[in-house]
N, C-alpha and C. Protein backbone atom coordinates (compact mmCIF):
# COMPACT_ATOMS: atom_id res chain seq x y z
N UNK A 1 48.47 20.53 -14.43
CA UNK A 1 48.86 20.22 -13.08
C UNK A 1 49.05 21.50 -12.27
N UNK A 2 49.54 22.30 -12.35
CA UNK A 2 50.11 24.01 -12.27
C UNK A 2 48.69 24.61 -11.92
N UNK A 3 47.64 24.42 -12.67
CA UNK A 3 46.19 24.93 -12.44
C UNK A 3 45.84 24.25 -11.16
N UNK A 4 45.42 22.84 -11.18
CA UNK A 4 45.31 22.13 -10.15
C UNK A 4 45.97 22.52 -7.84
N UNK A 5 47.27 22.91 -8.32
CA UNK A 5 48.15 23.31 -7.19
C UNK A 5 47.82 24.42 -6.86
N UNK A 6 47.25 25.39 -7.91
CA UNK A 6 47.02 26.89 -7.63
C UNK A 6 45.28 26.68 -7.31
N UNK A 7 44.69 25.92 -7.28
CA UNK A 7 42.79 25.27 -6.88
C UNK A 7 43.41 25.00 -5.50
N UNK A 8 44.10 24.23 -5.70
CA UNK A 8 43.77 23.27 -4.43
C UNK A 8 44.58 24.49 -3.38
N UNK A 9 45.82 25.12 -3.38
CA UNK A 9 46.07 26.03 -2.38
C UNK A 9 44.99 27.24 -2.04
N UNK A 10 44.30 27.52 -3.43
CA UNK A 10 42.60 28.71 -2.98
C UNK A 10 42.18 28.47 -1.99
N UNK A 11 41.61 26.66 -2.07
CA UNK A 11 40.85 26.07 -1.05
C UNK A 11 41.31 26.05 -0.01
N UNK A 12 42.99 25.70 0.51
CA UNK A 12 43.52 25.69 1.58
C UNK A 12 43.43 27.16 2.49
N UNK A 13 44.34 27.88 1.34
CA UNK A 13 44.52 29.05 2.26
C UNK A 13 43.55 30.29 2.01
N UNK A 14 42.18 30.39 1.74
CA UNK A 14 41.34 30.85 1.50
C UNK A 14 40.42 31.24 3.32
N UNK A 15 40.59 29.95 4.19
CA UNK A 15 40.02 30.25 5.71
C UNK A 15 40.84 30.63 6.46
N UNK A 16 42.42 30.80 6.40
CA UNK A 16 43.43 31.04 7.61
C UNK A 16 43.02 32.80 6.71
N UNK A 17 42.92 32.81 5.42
CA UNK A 17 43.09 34.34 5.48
C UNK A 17 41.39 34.97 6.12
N UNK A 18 40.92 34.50 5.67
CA UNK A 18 39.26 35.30 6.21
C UNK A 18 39.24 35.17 7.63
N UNK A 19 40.01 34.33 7.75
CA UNK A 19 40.15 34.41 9.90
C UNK A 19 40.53 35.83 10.00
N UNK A 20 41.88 35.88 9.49
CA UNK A 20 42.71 36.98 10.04
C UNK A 20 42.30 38.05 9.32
N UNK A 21 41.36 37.93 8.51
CA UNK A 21 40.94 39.59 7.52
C UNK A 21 42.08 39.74 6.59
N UNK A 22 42.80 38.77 5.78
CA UNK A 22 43.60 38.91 4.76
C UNK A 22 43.02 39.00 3.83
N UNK A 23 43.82 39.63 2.72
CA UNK A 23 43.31 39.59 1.13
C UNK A 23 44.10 38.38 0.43
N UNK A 24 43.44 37.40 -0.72
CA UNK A 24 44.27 36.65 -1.42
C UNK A 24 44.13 37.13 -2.97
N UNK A 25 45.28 38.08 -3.06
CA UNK A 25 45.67 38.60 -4.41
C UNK A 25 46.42 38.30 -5.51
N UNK A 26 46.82 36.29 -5.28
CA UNK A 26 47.35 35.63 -6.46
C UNK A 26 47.96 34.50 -5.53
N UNK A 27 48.19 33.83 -6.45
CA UNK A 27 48.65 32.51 -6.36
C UNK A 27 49.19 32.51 -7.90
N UNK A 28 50.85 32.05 -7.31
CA UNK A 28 51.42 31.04 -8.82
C UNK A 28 52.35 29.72 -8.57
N UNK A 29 52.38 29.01 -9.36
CA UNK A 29 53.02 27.39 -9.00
C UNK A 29 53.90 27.74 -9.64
N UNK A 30 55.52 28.14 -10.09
CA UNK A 30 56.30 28.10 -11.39
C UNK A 30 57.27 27.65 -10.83
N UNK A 31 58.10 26.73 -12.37
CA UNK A 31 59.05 25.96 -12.28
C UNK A 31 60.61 27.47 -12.55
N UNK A 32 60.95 27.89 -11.84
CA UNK A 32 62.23 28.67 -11.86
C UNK A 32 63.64 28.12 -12.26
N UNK A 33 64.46 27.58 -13.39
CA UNK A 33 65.46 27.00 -13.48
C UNK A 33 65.33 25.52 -12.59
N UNK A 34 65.87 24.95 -12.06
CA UNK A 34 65.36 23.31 -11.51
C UNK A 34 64.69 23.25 -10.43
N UNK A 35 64.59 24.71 -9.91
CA UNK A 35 63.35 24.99 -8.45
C UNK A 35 61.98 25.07 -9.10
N UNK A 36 60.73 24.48 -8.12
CA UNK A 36 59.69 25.03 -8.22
C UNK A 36 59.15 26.01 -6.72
N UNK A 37 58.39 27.14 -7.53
CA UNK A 37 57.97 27.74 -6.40
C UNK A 37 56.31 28.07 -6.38
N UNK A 38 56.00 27.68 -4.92
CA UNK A 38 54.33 27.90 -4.54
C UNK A 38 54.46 29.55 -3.81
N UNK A 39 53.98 30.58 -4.55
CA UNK A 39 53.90 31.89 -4.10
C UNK A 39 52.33 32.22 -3.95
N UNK A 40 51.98 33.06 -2.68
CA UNK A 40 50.91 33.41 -2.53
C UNK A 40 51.43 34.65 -1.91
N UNK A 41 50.50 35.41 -3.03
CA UNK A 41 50.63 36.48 -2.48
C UNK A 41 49.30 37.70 -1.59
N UNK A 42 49.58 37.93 -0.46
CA UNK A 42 48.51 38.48 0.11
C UNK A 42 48.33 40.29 0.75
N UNK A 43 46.93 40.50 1.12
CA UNK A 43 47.54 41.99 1.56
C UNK A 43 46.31 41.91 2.12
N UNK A 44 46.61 43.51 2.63
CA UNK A 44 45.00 44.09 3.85
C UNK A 44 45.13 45.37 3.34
N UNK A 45 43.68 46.07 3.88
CA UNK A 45 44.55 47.98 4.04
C UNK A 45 45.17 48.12 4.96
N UNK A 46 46.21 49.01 4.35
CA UNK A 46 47.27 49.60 5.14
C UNK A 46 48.69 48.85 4.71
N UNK A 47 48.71 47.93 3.85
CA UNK A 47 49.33 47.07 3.93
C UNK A 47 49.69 45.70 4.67
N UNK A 48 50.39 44.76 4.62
CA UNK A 48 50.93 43.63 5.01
C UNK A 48 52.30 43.60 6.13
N UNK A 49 52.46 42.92 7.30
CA UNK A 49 53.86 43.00 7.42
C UNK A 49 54.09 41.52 7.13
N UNK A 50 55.47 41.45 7.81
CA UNK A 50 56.49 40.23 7.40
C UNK A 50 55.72 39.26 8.87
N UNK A 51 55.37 39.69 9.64
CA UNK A 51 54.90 38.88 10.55
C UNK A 51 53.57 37.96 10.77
N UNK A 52 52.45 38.81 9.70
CA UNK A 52 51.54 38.44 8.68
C UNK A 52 51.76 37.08 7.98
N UNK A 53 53.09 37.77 7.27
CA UNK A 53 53.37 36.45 5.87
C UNK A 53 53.74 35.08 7.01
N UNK A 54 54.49 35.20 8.01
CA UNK A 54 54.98 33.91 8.37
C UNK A 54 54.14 33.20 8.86
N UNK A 55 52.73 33.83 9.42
CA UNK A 55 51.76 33.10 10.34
C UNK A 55 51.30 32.74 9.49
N UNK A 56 50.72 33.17 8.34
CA UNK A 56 49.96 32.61 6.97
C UNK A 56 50.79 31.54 6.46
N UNK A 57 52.41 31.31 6.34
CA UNK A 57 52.81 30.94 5.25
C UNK A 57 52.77 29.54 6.61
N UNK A 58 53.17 29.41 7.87
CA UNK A 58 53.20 28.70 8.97
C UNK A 58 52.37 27.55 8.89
N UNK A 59 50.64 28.35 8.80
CA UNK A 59 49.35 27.57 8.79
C UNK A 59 49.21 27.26 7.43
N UNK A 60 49.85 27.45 6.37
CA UNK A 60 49.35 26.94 4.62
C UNK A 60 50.06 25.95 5.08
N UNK A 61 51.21 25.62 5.37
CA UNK A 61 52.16 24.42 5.36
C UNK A 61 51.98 23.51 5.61
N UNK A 62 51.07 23.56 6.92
CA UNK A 62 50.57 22.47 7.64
C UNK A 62 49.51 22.13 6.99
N UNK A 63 48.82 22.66 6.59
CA UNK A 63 48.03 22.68 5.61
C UNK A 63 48.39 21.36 4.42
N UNK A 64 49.55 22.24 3.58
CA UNK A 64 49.67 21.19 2.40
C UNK A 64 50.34 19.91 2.78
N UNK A 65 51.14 20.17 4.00
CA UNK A 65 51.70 18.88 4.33
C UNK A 65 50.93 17.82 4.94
N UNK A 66 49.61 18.13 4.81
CA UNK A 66 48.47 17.17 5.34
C UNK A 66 47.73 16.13 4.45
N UNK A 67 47.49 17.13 3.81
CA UNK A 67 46.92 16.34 2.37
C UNK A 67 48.33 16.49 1.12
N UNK A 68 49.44 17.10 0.85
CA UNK A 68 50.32 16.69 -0.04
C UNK A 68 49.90 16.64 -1.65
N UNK A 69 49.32 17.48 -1.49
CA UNK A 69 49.04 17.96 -3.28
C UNK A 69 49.77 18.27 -4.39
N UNK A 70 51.27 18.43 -3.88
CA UNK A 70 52.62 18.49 -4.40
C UNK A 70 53.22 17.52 -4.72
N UNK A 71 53.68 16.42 -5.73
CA UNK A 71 54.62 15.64 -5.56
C UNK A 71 55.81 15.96 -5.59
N UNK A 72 56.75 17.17 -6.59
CA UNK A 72 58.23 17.25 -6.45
C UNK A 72 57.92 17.99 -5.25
N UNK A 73 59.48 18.60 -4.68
CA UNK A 73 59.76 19.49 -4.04
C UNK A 73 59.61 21.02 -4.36
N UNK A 74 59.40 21.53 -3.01
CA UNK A 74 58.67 23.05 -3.66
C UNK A 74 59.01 24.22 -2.52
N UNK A 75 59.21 25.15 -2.47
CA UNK A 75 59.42 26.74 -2.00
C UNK A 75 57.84 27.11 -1.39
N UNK A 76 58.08 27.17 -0.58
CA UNK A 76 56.35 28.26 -0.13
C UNK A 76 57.24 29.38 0.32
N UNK A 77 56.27 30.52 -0.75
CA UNK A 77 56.14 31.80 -0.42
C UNK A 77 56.00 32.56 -0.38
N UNK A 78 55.29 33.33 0.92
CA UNK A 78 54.37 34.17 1.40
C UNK A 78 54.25 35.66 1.29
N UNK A 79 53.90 36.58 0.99
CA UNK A 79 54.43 37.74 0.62
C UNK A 79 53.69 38.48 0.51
N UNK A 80 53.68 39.79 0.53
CA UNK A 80 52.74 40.73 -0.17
C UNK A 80 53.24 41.47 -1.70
N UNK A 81 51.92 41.44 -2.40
CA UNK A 81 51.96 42.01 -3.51
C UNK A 81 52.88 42.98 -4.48
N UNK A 82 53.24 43.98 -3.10
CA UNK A 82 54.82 44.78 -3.70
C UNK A 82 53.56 46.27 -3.85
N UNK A 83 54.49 47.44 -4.33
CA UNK A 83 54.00 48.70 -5.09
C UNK A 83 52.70 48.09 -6.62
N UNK A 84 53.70 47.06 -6.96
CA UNK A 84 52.74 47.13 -8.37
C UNK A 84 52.25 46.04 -8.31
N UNK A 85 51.29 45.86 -7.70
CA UNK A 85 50.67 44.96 -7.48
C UNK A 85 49.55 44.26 -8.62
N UNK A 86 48.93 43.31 -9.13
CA UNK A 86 48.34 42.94 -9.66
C UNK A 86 46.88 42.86 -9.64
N UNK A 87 46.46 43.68 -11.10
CA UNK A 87 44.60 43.51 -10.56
C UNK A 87 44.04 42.85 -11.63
N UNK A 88 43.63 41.92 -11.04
CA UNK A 88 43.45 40.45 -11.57
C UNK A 88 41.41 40.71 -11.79
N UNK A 89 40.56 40.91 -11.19
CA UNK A 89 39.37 40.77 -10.57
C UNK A 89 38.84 42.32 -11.22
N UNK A 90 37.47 42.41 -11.39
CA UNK A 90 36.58 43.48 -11.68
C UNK A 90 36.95 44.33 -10.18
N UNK A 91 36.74 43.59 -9.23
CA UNK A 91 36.61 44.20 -8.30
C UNK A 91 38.01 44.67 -7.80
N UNK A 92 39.26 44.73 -7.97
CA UNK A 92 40.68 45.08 -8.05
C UNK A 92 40.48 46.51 -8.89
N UNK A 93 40.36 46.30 -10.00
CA UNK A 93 39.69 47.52 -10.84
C UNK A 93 39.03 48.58 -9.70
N UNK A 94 37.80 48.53 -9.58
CA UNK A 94 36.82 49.63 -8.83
C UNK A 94 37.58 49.95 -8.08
N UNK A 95 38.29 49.12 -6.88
CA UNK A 95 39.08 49.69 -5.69
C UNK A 95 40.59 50.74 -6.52
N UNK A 96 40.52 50.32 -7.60
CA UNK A 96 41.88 51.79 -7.69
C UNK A 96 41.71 52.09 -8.53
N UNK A 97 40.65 53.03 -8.29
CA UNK A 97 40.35 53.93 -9.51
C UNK A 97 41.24 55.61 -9.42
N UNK A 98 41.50 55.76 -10.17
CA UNK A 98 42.05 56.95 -9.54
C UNK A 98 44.01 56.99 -9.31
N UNK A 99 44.17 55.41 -9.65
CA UNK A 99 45.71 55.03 -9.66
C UNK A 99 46.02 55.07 -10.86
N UNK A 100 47.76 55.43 -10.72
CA UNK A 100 48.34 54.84 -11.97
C UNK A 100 48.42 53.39 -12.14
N UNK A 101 47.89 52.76 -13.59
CA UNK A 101 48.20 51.10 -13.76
C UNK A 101 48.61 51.18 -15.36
N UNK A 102 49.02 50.23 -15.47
CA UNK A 102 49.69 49.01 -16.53
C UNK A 102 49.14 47.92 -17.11
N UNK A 103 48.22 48.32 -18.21
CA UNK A 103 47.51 47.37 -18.81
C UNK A 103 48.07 46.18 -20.28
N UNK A 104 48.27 45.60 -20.36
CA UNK A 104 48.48 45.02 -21.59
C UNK A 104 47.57 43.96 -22.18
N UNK A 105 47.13 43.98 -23.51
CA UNK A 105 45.90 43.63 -23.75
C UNK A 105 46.34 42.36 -24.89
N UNK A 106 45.20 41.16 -25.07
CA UNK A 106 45.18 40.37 -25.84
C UNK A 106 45.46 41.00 -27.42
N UNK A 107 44.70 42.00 -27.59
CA UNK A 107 44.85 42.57 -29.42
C UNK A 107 44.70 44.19 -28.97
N UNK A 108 45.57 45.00 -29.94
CA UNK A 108 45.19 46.00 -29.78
C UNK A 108 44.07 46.83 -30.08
N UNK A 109 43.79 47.70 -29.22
CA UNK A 109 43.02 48.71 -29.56
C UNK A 109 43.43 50.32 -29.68
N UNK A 110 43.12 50.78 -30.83
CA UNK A 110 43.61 52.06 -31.36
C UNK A 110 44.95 51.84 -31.86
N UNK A 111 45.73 50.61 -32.15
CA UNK A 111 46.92 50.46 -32.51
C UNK A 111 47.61 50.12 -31.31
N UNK A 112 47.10 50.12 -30.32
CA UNK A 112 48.04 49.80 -29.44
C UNK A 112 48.17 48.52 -28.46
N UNK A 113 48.83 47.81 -27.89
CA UNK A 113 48.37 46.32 -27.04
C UNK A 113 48.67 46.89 -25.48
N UNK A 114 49.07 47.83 -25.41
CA UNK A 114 49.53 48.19 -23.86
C UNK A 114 49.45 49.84 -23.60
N UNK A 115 48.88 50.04 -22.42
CA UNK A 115 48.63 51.45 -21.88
C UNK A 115 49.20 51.44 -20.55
N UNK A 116 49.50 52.82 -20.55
CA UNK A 116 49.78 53.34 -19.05
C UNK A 116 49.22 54.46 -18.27
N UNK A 117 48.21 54.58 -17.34
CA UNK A 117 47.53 55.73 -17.34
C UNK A 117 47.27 55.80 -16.24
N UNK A 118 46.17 56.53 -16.08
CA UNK A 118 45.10 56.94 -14.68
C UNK A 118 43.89 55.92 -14.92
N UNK A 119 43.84 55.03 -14.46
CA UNK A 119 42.48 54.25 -13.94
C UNK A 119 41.30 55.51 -13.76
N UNK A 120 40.52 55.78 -14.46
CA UNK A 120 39.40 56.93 -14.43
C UNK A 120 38.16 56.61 -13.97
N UNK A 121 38.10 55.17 -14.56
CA UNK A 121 36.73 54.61 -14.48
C UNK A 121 36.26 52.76 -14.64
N UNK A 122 35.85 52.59 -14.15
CA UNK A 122 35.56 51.19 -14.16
C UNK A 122 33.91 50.80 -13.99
N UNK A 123 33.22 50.73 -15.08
CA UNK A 123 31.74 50.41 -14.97
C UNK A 123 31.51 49.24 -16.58
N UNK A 124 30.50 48.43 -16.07
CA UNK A 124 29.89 47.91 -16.88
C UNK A 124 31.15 46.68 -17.74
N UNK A 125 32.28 46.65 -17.23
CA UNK A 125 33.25 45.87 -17.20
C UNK A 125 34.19 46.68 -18.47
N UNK A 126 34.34 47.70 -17.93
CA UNK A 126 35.02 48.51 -19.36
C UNK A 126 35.91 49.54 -18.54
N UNK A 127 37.16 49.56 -18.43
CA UNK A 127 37.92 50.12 -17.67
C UNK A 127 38.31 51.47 -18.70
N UNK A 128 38.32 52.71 -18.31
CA UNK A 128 38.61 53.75 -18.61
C UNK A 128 39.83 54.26 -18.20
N UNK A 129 41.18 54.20 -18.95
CA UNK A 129 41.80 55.03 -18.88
C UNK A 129 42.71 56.49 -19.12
N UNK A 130 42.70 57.12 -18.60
CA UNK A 130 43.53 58.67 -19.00
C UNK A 130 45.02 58.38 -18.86
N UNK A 131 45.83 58.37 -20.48
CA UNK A 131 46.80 58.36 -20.98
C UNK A 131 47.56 59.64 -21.46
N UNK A 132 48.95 59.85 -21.99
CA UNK A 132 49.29 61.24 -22.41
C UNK A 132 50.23 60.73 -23.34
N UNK A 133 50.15 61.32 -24.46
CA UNK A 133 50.97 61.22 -25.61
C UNK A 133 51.76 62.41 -25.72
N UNK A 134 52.89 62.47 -25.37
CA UNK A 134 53.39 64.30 -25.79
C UNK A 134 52.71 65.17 -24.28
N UNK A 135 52.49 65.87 -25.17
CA UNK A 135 51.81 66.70 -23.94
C UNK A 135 50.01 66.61 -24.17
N UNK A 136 49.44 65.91 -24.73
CA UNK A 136 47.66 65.51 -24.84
C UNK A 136 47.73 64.71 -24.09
N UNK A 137 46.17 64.85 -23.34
CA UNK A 137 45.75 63.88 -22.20
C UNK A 137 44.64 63.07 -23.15
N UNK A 138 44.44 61.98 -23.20
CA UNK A 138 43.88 60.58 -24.07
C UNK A 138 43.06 60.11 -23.34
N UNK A 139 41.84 59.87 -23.36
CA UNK A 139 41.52 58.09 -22.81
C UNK A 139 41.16 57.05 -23.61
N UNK A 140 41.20 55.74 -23.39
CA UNK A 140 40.66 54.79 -23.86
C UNK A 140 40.05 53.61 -22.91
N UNK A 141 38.83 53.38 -23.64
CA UNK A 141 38.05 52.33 -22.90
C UNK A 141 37.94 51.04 -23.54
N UNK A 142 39.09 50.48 -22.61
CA UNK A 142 39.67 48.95 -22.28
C UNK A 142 38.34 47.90 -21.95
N UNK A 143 37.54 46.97 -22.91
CA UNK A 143 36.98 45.65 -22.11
C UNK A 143 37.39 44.85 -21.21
N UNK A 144 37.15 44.85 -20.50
CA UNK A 144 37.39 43.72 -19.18
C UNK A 144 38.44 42.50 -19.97
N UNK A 145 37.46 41.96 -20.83
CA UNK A 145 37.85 40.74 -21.54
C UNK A 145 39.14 41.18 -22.31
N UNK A 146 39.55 41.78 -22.54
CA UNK A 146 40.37 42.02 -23.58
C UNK A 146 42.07 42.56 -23.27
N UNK A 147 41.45 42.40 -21.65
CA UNK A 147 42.84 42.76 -20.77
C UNK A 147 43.46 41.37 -20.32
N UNK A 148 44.67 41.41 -21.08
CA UNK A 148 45.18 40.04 -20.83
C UNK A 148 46.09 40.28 -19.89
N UNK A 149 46.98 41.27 -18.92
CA UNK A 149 47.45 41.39 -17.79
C UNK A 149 47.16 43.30 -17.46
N UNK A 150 46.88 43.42 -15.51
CA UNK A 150 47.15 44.88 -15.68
C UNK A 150 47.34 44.88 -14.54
N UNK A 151 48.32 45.72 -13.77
CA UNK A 151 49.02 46.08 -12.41
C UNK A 151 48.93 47.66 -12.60
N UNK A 152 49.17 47.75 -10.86
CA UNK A 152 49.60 49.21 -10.73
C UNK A 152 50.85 49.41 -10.90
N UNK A 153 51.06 50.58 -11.20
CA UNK A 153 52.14 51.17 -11.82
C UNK A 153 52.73 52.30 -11.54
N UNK A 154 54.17 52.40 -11.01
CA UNK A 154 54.81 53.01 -10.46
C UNK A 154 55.03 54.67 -11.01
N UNK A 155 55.03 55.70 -10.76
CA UNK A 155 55.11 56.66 -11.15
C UNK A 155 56.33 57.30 -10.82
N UNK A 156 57.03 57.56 -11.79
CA UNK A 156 59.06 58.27 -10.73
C UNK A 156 58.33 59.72 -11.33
């Protein structure tokens, strides 16, 4: 059902964003303690403001309250991505190359299930990253497939 809500909002709010030149960089349906919440999260370059999210979150509403694809009660909300944002898509990859991200993988490779590095490279669906152990600089080349979550990642 959860899959279904997160289809059917693509379809909805997929034309209010290509109107306005938005990005749609996730969608999740989750049940939070006895709340459920519909989050979409969106962005542009340069970033997002808050005045963005309300016109988007304004026109989804009307939206779902038309056709009602929801039966309990539910939270819409609109937002942008944050610093660590999520790269979900091949094409999320190519655009930040050159960033710090946060990969964590279905099985490990080299012993390990999770990296933190420099995004170096992204071709042929095999993400390259430059890691540091100690004071050695590392890379390893991550399959597409085999990345079961990866965001950017904050550097202090």
């Amino acid at each position: 059902m959860s899959s279904q809500v997160v289809k059917t909002t693509e379809e909805l709010v997929k034309p209010i964003l290509e109107e306005k030149n938005l990005e749609l960089v996730d969608i999740e349906y989750v049940k939070e303690g006895k709340n459920w919440f519909l989050r979409i999260f969106i962005d542009k370059e340069g970033g997002i403001d808050i005045a963005e999210c309300g016109e988007v979150s304004e026109q989804l509403s009307e939206k779902l309250d038309e056709i009602d694809p929801i039966q309990e009660a539910y939270f819409l909300e609109v937002s942008s991505p944050g610093v660590e944002r999520p790269l979900k898509t091949a094409e999320d990859f190519t655009k930040h190359i050159n960033k710090n991200v946060y990969v964590k993988l279905f099985e490990p490779i080299n012993g390990e299930k999770a990296y933190e590095g420099i995004l170096k490279d992204f071709s042929n669906n095999i993400a390259t990253i430059e890691y540091k152990v100690k004071t050695r600089k590392l890379q390893v080349e991550i399959p597409f497939d085999k990345i079961a979550k990866a965001r950017l990642a904050v550097v202090l």
